[in-house]
PDB file of N, CA and C in Angstrom:
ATOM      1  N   UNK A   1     -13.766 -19.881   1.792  1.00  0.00           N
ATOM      2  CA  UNK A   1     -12.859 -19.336   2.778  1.00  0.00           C
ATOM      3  C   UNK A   1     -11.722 -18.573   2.080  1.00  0.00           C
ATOM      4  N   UNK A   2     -11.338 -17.376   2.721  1.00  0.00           N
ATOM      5  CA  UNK A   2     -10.434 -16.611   2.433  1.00  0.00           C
ATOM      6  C   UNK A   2      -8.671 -17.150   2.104  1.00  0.00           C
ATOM      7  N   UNK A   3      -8.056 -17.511   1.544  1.00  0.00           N
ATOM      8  CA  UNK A   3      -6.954 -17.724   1.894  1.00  0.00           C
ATOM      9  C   UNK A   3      -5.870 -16.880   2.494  1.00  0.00           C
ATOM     10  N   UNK A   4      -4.814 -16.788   3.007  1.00  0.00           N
ATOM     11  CA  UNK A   4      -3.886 -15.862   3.849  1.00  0.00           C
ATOM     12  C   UNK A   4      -3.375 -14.582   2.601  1.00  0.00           C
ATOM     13  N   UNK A   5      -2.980 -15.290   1.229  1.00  0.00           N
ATOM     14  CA  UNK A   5      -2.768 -14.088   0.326  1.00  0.00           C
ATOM     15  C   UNK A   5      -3.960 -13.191   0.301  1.00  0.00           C
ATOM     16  N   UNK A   6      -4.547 -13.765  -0.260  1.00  0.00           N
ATOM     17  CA  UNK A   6      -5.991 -12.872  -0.296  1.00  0.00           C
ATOM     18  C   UNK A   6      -6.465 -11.861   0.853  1.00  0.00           C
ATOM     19  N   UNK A   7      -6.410 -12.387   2.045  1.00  0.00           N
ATOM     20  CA  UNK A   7      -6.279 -11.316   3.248  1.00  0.00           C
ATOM     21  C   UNK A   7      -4.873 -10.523   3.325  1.00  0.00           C
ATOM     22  N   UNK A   8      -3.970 -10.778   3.073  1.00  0.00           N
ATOM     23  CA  UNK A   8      -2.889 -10.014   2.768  1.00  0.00           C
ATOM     24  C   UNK A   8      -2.624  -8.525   2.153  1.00  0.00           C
ATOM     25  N   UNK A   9      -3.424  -9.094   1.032  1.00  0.00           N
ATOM     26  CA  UNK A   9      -3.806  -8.659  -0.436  1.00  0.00           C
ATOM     27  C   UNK A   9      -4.779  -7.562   0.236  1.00  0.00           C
ATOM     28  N   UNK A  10      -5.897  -7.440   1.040  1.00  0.00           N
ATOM     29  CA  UNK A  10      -6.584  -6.678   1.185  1.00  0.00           C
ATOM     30  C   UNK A  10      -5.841  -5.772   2.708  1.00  0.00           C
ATOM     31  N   UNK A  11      -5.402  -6.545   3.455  1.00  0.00           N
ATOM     32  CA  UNK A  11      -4.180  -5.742   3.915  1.00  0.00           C
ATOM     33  C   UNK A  11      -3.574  -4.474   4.148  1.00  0.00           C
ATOM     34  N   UNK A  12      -2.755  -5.302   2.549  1.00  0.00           N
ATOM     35  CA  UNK A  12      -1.963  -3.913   2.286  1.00  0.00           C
ATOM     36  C   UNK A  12      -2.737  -3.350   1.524  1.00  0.00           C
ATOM     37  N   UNK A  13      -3.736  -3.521   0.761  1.00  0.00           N
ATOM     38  CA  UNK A  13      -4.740  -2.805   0.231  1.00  0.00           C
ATOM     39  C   UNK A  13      -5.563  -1.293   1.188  1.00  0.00           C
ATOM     40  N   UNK A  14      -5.578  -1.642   2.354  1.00  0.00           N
ATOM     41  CA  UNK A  14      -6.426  -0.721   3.065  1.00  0.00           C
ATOM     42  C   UNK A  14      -5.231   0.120   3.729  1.00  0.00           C
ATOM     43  N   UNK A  15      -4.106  -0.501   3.874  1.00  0.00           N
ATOM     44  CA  UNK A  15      -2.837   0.658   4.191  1.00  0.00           C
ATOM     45  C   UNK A  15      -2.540   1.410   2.712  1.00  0.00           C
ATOM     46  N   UNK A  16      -2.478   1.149   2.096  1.00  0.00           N
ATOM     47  CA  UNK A  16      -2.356   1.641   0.794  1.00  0.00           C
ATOM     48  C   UNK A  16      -3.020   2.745   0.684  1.00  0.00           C
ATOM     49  N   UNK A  17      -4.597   2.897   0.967  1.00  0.00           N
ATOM     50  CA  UNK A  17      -5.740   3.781   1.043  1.00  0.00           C
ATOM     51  C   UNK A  17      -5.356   4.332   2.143  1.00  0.00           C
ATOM     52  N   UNK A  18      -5.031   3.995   3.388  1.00  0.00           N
ATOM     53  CA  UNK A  18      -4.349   4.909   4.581  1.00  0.00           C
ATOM     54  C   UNK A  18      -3.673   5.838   4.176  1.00  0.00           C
ATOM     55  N   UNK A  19      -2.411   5.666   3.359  1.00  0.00           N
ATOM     56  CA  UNK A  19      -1.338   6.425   3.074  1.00  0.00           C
ATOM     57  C   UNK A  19      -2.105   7.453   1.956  1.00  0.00           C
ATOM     58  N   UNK A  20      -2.404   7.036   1.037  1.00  0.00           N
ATOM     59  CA  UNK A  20      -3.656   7.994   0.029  1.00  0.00           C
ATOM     60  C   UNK A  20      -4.140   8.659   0.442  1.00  0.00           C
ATOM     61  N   UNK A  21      -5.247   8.675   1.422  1.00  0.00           N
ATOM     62  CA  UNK A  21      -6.134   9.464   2.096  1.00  0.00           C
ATOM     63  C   UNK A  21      -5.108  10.554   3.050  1.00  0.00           C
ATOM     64  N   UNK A  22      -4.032  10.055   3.396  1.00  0.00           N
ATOM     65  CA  UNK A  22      -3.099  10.908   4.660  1.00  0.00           C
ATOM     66  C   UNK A  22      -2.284  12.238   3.828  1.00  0.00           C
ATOM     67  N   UNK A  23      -2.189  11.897   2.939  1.00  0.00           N
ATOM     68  CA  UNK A  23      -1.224  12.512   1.532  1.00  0.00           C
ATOM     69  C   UNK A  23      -2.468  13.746   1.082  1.00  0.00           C
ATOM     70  N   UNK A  24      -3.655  13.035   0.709  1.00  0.00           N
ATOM     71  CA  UNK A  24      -5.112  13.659  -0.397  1.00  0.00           C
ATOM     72  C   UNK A  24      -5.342  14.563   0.758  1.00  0.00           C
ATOM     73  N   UNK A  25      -5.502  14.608   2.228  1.00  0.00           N
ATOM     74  CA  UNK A  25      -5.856  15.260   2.755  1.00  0.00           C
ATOM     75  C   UNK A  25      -4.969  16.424   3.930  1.00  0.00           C
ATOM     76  N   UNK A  26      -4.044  16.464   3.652  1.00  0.00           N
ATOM     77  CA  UNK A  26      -3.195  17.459   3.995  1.00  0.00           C
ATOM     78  C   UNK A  26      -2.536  17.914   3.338  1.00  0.00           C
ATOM     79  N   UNK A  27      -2.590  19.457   3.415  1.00  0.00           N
ATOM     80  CA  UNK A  27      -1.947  20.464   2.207  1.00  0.00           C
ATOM     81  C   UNK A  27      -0.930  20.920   2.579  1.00  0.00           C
ATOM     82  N   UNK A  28      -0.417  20.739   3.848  1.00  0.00           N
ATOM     83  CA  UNK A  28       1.289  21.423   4.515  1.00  0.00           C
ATOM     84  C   UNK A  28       2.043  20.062   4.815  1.00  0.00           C
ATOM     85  N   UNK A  29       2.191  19.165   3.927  1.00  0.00           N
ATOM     86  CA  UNK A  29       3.106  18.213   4.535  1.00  0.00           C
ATOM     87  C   UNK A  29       4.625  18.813   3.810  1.00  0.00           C
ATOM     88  N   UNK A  30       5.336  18.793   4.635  1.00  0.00           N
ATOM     89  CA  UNK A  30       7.015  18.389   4.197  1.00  0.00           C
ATOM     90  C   UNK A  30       7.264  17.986   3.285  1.00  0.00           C
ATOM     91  N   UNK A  31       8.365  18.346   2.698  1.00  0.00           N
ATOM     92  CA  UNK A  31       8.955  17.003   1.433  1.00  0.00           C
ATOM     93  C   UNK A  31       9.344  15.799   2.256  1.00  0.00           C
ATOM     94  N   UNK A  32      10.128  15.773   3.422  1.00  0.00           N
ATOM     95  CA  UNK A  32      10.072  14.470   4.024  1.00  0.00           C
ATOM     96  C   UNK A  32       8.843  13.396   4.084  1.00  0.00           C
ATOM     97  N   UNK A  33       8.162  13.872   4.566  1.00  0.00           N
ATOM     98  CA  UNK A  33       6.658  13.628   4.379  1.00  0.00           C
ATOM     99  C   UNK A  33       6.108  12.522   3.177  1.00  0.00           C
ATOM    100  N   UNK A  34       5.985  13.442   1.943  1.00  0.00           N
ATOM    101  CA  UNK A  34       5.698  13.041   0.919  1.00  0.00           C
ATOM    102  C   UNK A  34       6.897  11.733   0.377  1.00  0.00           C
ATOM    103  N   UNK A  35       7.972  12.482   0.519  1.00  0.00           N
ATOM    104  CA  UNK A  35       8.968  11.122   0.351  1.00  0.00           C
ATOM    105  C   UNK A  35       9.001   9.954   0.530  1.00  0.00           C
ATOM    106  N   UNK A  36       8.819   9.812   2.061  1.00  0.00           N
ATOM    107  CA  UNK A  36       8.442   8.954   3.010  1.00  0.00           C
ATOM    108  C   UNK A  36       7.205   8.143   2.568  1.00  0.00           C
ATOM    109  N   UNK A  37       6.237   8.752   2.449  1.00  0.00           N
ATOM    110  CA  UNK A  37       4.517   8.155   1.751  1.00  0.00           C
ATOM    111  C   UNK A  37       4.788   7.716   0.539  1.00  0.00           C
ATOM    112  N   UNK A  38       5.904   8.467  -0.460  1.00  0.00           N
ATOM    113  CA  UNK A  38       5.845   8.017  -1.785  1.00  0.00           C
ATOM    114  C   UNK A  38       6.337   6.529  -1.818  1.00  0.00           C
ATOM    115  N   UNK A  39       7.656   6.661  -1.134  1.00  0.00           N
ATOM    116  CA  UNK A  39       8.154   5.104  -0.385  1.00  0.00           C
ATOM    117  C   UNK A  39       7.600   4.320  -0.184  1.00  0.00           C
ATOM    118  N   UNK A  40       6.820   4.316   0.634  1.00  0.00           N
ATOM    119  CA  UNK A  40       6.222   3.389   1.680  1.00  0.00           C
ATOM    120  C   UNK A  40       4.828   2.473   0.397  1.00  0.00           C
ATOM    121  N   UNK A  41       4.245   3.893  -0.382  1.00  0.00           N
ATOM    122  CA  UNK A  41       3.382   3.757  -1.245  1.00  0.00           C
ATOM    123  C   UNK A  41       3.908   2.554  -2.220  1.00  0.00           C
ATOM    124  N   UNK A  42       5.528   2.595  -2.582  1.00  0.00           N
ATOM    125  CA  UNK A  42       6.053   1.647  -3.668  1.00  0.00           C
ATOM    126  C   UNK A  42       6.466   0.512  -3.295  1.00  0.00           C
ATOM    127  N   UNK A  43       6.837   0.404  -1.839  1.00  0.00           N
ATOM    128  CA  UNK A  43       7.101  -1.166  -0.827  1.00  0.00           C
ATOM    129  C   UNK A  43       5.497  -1.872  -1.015  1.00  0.00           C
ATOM    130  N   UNK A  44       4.502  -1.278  -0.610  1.00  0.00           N
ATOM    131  CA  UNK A  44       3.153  -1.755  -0.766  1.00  0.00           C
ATOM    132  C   UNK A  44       2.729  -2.652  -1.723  1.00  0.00           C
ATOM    133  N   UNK A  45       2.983  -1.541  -2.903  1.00  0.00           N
ATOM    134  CA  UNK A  45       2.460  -2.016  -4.727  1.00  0.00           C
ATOM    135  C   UNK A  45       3.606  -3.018  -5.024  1.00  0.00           C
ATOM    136  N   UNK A  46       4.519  -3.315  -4.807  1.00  0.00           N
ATOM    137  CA  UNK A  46       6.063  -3.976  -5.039  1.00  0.00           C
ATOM    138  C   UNK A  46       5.294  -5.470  -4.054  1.00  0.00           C
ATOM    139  N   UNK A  47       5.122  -5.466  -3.031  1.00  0.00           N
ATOM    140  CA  UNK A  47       4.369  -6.384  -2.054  1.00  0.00           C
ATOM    141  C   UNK A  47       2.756  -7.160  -2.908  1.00  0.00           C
ATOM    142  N   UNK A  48       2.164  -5.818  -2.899  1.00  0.00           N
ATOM    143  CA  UNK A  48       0.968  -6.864  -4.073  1.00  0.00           C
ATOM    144  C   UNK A  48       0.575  -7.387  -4.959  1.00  0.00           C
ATOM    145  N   UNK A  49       1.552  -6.665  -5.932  1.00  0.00           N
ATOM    146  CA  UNK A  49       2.398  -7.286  -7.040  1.00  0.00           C
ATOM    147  C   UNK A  49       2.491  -8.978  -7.115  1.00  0.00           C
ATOM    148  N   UNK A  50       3.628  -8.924  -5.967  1.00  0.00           N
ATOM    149  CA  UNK A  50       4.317 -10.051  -5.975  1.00  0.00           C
ATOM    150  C   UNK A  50       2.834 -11.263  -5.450  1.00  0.00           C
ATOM    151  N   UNK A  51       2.121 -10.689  -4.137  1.00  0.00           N
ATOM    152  CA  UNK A  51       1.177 -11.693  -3.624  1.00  0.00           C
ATOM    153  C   UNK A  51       0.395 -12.405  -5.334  1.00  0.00           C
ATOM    154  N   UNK A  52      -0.134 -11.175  -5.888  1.00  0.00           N
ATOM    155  CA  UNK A  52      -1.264 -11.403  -6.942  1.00  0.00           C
ATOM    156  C   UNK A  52      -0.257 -12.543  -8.053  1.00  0.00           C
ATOM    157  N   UNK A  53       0.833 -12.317  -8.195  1.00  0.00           N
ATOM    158  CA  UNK A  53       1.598 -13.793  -9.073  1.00  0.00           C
ATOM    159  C   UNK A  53       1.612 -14.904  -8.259  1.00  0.00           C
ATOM    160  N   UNK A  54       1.638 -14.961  -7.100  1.00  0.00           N
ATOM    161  CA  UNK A  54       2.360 -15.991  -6.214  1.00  0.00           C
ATOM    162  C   UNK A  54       0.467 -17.070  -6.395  1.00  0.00           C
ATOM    163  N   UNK A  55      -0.272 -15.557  -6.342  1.00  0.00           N
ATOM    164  CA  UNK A  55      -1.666 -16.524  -6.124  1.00  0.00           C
ATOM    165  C   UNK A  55      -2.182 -17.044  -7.433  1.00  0.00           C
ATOM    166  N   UNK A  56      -1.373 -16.514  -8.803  1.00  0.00           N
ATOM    167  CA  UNK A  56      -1.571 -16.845  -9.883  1.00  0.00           C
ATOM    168  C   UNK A  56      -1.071 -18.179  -9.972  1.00  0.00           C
ATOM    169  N   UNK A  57      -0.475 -18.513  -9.300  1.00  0.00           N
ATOM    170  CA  UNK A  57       0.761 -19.356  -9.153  1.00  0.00           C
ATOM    171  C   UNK A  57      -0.053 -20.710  -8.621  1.00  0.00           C
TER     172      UNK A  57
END
């Protein structure tokens, strides 16, 4: 059975690939835009980071 990190973990994993794919596939975004995604991109990795020690843990 899955534990709650581990689904977490895949989670933000598939928003992660959301934001990737939204970025990889549009060529007129804004700098707001990109800002915003670059952000959001480093709350994510900062988030799975932390899950993948906690489950080391």
């Amino acid at each position: 059975m899955e534990s709650k990190i581990d689904k977490t973990i895949e989670y933000y994993g598939i928003k992660k690939k959301e934001i990737l794919d939204f970025v990889n596939t549009h060529n007129n975004l804004t700098i707001e835009q990109i800002i915003e995604s670059g952000e959001a991109l480093g709350v994510l990795e900062y988030k799975i980071t932390a899950l993948e020690i906690a489950k080391e843990n």
